[in-house]
N, C-alpha and C. Protein backbone atom coordinates (compact mmCIF):
# COMPACT_ATOMS: atom_id res chain seq x y z
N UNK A 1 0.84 -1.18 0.00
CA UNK A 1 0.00 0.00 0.00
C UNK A 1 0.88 1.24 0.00
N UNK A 2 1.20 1.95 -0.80
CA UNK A 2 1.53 3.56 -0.67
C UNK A 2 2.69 3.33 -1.77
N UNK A 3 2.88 2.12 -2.00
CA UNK A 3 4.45 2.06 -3.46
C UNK A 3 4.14 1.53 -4.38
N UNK A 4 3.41 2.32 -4.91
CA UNK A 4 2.73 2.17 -6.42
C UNK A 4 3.56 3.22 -7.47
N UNK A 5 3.86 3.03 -8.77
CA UNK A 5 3.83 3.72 -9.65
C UNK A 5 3.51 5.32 -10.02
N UNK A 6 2.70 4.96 -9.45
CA UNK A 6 1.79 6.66 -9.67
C UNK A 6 2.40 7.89 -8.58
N UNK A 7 2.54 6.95 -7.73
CA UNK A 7 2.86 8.26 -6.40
C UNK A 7 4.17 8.17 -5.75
N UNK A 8 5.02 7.24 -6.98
CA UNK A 8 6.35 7.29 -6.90
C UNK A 8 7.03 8.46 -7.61
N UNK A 9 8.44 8.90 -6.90
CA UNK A 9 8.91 9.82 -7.83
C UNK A 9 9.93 9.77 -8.38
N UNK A 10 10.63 9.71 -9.10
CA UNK A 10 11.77 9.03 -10.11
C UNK A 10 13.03 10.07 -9.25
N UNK A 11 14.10 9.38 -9.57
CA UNK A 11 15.47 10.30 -9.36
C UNK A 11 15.36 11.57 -10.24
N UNK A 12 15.33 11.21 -11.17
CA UNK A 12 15.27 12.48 -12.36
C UNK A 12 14.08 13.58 -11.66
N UNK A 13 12.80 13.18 -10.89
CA UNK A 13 11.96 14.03 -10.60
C UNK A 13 12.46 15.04 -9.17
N UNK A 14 13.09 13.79 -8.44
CA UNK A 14 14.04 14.64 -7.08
C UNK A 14 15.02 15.49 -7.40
N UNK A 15 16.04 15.57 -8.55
CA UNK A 15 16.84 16.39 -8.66
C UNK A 15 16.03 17.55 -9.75
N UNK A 16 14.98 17.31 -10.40
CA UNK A 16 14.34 18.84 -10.72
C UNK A 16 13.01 18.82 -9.91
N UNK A 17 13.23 18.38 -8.05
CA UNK A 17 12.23 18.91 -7.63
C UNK A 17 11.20 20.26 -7.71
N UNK A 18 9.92 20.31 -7.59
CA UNK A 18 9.08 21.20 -8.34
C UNK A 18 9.36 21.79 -6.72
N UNK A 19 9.09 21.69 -5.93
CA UNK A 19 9.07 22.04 -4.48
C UNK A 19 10.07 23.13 -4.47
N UNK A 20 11.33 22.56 -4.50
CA UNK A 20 12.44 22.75 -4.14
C UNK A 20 12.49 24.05 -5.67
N UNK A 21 12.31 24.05 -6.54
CA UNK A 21 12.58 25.03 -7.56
C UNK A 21 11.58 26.14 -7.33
N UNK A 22 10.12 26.07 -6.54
CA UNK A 22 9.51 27.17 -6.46
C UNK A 22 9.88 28.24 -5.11
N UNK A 23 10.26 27.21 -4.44
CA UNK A 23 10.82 27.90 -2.66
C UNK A 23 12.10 28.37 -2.94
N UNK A 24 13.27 28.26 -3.83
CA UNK A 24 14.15 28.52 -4.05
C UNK A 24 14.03 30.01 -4.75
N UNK A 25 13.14 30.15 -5.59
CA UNK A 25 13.28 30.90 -6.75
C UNK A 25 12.29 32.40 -5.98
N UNK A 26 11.57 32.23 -5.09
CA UNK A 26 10.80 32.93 -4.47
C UNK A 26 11.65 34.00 -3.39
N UNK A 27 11.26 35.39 -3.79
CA UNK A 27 12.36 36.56 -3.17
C UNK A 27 11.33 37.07 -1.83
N UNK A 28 10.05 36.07 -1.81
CA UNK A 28 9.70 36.58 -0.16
C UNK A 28 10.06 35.98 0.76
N UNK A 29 10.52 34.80 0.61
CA UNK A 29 10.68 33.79 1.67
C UNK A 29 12.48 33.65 1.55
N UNK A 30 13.24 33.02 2.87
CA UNK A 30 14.56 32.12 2.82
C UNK A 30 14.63 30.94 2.89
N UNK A 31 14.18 30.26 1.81
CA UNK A 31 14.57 28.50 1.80
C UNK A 31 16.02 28.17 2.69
N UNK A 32 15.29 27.64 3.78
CA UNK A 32 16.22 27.20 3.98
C UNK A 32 17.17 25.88 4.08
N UNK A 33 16.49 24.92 3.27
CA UNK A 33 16.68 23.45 3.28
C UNK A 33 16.23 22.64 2.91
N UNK A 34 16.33 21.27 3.09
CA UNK A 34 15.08 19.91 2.92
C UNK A 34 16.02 18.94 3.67
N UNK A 35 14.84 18.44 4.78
CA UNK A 35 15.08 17.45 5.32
C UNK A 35 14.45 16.15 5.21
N UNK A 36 15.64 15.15 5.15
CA UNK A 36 14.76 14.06 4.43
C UNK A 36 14.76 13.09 5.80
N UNK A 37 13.84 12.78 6.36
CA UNK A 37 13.18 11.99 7.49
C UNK A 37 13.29 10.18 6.47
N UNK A 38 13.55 9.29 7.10
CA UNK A 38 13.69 8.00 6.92
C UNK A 38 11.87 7.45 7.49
N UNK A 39 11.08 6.38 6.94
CA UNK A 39 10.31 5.75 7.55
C UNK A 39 10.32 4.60 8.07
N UNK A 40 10.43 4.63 9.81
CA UNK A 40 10.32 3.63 10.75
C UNK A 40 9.55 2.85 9.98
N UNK A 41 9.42 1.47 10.51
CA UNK A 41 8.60 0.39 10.67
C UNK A 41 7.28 0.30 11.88
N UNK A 42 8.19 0.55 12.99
CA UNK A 42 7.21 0.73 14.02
C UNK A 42 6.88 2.17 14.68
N UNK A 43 5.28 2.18 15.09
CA UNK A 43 4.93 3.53 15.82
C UNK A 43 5.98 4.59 16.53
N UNK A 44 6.53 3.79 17.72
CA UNK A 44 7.02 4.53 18.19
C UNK A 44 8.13 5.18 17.42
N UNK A 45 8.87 4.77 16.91
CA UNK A 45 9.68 5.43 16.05
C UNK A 45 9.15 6.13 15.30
N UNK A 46 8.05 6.34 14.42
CA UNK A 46 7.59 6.80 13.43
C UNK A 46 7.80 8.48 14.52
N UNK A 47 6.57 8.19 15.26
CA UNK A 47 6.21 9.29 16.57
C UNK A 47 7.76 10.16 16.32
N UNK A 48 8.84 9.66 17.15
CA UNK A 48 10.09 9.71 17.54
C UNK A 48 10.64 10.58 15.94
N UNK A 49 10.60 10.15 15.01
CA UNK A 49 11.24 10.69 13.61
C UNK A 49 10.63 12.12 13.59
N UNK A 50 8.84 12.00 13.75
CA UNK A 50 8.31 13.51 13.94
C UNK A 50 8.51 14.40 14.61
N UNK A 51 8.78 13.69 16.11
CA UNK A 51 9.33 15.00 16.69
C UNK A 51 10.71 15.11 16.67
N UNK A 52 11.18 14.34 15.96
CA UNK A 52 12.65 14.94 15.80
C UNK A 52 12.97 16.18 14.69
N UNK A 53 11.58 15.59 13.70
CA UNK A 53 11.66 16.75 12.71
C UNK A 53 11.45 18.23 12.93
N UNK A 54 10.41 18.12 13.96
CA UNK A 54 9.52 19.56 14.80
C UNK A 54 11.10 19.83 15.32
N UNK A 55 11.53 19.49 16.34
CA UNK A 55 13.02 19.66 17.22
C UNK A 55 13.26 20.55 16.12
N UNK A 56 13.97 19.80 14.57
CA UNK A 56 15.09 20.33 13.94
C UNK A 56 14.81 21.55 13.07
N UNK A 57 13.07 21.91 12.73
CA UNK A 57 12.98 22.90 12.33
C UNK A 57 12.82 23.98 13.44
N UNK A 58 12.53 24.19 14.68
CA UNK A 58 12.43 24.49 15.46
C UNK A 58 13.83 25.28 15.66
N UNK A 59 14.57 24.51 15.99
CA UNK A 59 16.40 24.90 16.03
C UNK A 59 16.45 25.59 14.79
N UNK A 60 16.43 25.28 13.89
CA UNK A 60 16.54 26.32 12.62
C UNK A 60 16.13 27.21 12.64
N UNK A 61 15.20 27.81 13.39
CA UNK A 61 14.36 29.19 13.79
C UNK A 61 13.57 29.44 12.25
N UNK A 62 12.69 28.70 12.13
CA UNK A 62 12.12 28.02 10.30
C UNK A 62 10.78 29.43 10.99
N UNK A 63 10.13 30.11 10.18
CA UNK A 63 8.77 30.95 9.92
C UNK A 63 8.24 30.02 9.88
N UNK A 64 7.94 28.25 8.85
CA UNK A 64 7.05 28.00 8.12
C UNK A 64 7.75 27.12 7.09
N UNK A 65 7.11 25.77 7.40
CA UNK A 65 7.47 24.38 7.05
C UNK A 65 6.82 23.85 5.82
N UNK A 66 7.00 23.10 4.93
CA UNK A 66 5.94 22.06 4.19
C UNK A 66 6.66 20.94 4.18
N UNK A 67 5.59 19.56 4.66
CA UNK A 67 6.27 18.59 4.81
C UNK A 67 5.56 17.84 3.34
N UNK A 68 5.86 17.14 2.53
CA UNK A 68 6.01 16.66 1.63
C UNK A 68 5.88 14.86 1.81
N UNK A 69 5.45 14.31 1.01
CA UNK A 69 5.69 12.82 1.77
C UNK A 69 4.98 12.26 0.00
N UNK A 70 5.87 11.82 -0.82
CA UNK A 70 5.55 10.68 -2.09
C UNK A 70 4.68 9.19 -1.53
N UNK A 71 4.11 8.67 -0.85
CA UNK A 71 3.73 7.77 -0.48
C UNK A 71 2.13 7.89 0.34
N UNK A 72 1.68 6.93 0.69
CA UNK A 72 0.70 6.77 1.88
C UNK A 72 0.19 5.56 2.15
N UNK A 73 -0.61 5.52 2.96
CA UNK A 73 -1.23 4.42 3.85
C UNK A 73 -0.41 4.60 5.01
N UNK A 74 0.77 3.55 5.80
CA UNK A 74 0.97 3.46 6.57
C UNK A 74 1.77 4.71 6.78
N UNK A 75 2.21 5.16 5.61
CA UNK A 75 3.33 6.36 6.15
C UNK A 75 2.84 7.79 6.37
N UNK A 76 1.25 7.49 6.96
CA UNK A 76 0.69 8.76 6.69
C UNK A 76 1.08 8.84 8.04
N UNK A 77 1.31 7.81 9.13
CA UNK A 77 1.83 8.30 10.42
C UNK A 77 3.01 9.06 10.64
N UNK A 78 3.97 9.19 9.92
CA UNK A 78 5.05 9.51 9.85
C UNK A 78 4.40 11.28 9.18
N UNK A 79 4.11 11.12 8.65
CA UNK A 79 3.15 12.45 8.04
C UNK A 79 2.73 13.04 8.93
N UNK A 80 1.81 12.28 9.51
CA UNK A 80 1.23 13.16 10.48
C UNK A 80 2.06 13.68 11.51
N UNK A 81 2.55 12.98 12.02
CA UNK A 81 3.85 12.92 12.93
C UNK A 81 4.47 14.18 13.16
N UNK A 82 5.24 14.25 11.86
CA UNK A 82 5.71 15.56 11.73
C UNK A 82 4.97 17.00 11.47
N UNK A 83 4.02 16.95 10.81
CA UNK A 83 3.10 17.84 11.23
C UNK A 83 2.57 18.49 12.22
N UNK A 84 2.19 17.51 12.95
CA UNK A 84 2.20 18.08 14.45
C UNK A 84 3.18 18.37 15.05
N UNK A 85 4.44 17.78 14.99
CA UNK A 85 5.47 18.36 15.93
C UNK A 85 5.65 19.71 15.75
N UNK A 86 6.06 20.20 14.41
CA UNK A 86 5.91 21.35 14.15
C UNK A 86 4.94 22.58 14.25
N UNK A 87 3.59 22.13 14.22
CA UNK A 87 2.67 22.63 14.74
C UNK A 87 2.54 22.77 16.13
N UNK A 88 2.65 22.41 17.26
CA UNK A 88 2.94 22.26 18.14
C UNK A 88 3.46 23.15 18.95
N UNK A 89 4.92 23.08 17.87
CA UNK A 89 5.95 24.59 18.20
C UNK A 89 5.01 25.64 17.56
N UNK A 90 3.85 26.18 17.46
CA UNK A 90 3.48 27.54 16.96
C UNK A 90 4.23 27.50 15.49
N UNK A 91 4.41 26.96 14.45
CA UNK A 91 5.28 26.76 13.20
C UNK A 91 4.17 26.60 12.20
N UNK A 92 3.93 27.79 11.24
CA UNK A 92 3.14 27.40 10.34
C UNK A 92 3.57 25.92 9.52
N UNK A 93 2.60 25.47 8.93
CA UNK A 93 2.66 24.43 8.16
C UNK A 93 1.85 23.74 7.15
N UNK A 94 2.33 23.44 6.12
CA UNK A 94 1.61 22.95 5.29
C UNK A 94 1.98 21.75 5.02
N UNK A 95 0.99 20.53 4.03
CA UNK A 95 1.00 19.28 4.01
C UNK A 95 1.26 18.72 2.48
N UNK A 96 1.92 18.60 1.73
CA UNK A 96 1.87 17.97 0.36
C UNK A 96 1.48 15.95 0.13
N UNK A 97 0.45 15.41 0.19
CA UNK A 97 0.30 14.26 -0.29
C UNK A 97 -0.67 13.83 -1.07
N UNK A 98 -0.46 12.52 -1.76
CA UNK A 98 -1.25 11.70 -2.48
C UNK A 98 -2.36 11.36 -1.55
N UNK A 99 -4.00 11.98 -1.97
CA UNK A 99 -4.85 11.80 -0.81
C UNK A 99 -5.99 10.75 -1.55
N UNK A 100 -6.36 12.09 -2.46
CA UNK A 100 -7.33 11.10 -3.36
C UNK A 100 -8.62 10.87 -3.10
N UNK A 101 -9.15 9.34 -3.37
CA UNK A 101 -9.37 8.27 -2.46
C UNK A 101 -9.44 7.23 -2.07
N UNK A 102 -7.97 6.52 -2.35
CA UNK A 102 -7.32 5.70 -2.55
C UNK A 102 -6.69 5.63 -0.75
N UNK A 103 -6.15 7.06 -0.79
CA UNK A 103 -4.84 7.42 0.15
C UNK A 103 -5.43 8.21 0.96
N UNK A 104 -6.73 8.03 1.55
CA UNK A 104 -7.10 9.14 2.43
C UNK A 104 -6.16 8.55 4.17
N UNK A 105 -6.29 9.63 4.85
CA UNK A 105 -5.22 10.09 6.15
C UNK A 105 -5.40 8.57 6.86
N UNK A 106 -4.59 7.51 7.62
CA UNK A 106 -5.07 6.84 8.38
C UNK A 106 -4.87 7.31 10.06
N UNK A 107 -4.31 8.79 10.12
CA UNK A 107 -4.81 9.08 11.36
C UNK A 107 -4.29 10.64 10.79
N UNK A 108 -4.94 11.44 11.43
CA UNK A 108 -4.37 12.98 11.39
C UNK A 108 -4.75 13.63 12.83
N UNK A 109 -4.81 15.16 12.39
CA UNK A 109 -4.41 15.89 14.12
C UNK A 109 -4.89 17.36 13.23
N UNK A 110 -5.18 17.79 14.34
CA UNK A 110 -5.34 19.34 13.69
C UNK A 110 -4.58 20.36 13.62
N UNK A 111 -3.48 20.37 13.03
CA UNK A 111 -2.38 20.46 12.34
C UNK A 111 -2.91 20.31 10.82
N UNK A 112 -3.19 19.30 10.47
CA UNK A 112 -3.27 18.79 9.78
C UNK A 112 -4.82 19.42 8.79
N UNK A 113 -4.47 20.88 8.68
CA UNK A 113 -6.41 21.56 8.16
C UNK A 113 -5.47 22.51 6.69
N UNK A 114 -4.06 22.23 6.71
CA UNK A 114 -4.04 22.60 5.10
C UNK A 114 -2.77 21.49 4.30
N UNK A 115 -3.65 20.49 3.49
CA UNK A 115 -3.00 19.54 2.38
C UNK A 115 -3.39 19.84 1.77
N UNK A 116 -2.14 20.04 0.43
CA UNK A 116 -2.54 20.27 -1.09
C UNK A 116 -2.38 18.45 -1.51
N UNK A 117 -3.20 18.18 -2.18
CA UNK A 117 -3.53 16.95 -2.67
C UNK A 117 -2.78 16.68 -4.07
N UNK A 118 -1.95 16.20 -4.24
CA UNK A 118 -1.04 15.85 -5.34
C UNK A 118 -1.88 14.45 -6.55
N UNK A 119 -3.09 14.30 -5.86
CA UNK A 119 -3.67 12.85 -7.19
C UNK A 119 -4.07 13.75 -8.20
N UNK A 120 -3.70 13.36 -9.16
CA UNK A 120 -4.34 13.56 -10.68
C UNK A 120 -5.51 12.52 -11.56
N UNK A 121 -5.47 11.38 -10.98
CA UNK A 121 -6.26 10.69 -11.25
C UNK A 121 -7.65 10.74 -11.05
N UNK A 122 -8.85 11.01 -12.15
CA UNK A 122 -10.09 10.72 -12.08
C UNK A 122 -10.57 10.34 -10.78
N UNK A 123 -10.39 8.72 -10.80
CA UNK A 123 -10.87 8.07 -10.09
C UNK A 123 -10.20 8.01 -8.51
N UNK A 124 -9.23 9.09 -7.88
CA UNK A 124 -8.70 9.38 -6.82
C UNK A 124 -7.80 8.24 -5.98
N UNK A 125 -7.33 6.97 -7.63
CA UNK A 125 -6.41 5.95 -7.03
C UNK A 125 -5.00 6.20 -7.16
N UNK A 126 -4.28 4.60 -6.58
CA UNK A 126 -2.82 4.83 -7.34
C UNK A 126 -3.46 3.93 -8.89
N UNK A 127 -2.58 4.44 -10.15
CA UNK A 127 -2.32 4.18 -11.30
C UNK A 127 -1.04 3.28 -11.81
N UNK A 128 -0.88 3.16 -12.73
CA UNK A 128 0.13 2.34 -13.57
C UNK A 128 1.19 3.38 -13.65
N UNK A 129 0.49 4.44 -14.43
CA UNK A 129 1.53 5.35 -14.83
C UNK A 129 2.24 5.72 -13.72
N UNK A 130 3.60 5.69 -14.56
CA UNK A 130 4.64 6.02 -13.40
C UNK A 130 4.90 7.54 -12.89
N UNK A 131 4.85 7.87 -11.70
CA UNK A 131 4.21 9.75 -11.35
C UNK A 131 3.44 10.23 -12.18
N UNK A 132 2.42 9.55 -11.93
CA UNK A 132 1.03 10.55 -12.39
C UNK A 132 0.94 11.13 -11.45
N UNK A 133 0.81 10.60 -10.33
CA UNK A 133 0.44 11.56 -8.84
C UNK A 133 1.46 11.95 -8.00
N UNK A 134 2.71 12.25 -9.18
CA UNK A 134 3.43 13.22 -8.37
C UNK A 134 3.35 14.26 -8.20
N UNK A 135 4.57 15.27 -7.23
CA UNK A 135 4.11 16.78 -7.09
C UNK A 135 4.50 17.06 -8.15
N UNK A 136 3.80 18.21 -8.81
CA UNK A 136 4.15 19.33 -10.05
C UNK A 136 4.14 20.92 -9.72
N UNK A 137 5.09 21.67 -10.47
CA UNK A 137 4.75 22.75 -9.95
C UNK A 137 3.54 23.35 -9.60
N UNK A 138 2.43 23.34 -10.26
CA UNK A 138 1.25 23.59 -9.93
C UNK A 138 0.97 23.30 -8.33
N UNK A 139 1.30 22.04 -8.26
CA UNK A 139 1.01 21.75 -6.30
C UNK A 139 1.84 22.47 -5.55
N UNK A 140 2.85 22.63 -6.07
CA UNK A 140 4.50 23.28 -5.11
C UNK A 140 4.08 24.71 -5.26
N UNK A 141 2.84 25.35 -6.38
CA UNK A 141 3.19 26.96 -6.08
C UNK A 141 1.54 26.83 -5.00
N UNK A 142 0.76 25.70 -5.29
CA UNK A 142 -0.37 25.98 -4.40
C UNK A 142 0.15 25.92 -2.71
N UNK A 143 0.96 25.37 -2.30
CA UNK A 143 1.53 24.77 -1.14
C UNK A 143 2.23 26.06 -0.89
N UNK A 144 2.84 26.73 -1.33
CA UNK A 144 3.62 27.71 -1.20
C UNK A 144 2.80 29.15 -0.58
N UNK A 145 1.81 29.35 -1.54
CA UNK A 145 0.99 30.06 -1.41
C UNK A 145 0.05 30.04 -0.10
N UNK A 146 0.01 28.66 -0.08
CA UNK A 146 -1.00 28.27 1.15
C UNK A 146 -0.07 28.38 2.85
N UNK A 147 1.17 28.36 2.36
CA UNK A 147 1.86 28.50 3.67
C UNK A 147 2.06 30.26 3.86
N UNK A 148 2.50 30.77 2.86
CA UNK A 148 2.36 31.98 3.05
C UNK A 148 1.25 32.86 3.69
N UNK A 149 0.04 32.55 3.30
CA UNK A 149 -1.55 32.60 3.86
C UNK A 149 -0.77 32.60 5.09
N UNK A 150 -0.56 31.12 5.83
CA UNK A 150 -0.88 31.06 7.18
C UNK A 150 0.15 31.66 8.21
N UNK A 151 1.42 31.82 7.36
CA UNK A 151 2.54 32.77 7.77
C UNK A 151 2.11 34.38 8.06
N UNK A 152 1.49 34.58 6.94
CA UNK A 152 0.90 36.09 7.14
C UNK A 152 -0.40 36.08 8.18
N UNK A 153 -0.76 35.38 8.56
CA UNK A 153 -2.22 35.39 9.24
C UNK A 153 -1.83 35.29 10.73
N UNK A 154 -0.77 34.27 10.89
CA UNK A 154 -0.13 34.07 12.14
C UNK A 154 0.75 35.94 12.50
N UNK A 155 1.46 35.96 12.17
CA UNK A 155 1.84 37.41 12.33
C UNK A 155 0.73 38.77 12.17
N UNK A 156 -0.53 38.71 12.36
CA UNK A 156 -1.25 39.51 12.10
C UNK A 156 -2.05 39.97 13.39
C-alpha cells in the first residue's frame, strides 16, 4: 500500500524537484533546506522521527514548514507525525500528499487543516503510470501560497 507507480517519484523528478525550484526561486521567503526523514517500521519510532523533525525545524528558527511525503497508507503516520510536531511549536505548516481516495489520512491531528492533494487521477487511485500523482509545480506553487496565507495570518 503507498508504493505504487503513480505516487512514486523518479530520481530524475528529485533532482528537478518542483518544491524545491519554487521555494528557491521565491524573493519573499529564505529557503532554507530539505530534510529528508527515513520511515520507521514501528509507531514509536515513526512518533520519535516527527518529533525529531519539529526539534530540527524548530532549532533552525524556520517561519514555516511544508512537509512533503511521495507515499501513503501506513506512512501517513510519519506524516502526520511531523506535522504536528511542528505545529505544536506555533510553526506554520503545510501538508503535500497523495490523498485522493485511494490514500485518504489513516490518522491525522489538527495540524493537519491545510493539504494540497497531489492525485491527478479521475478516479482518486494509485495508477500504472509512473508519477502521475506526483508533485508538479502547480502543487508546489499551491503549497507555497498556502503557507504563506498562514505565515501572514499568524503574524497579524
Amino acid at each position: 500500500m503507498g508504493v505504487g507507480p503513480s505516487t512514486k517519484e523518479t530520481t530524475l523528478h528529485h533532482f528537478r524537484d518542483p518544491l524545491c525550484a519554487i521555494l528557491s526561486d521565491d524573493t519573499d521567503i529564505d529557503f532554507s533546506g530539505v530534510i529528508i526523514a527515513g520511515i520507521p517500521q514501528d509507531n514509536v519510532n515513526k512518533e520519535f522521527t516527527g518529533r525529531r523533525v519539529g526539534a530540527l525545524i524548530e532549532g533552525m528558527r524556520a517561519n514555516g514548514a511544508i512537509v512533503s511525503a511521495d507515499s501513503w497508507g501506513n506512512t501517513n503516520i510519519d506524516f502526520a507525525s511531523a506535522i504536528e510536531s511542528i505545529g505544536e511549536r506555533n510553526i506554520p505548516v503545510v501538508g503535500v500528499s497523495f490523498v485522493g481516495t485511494q490514500g485518504q489520512f489513516v490518522v491525522t491531528n489538527k495540524y493537519m487543516d491545510t493539504i494540497v492533494d497531489i492525485n491527478k487521477s479521475e478516479e482518486g487511485i494509485e495508477t500504472t503510470v509512473l508519477g502521475e500523482n506526483s508533485l508538479t509545480l502547480t502543487d508546489a506553487r499551491k503549497a507555497l501560497a498556502l503557507l504563506k496565507l498562514k505565515m501572514r495570518n499568524q503574524n497579524s
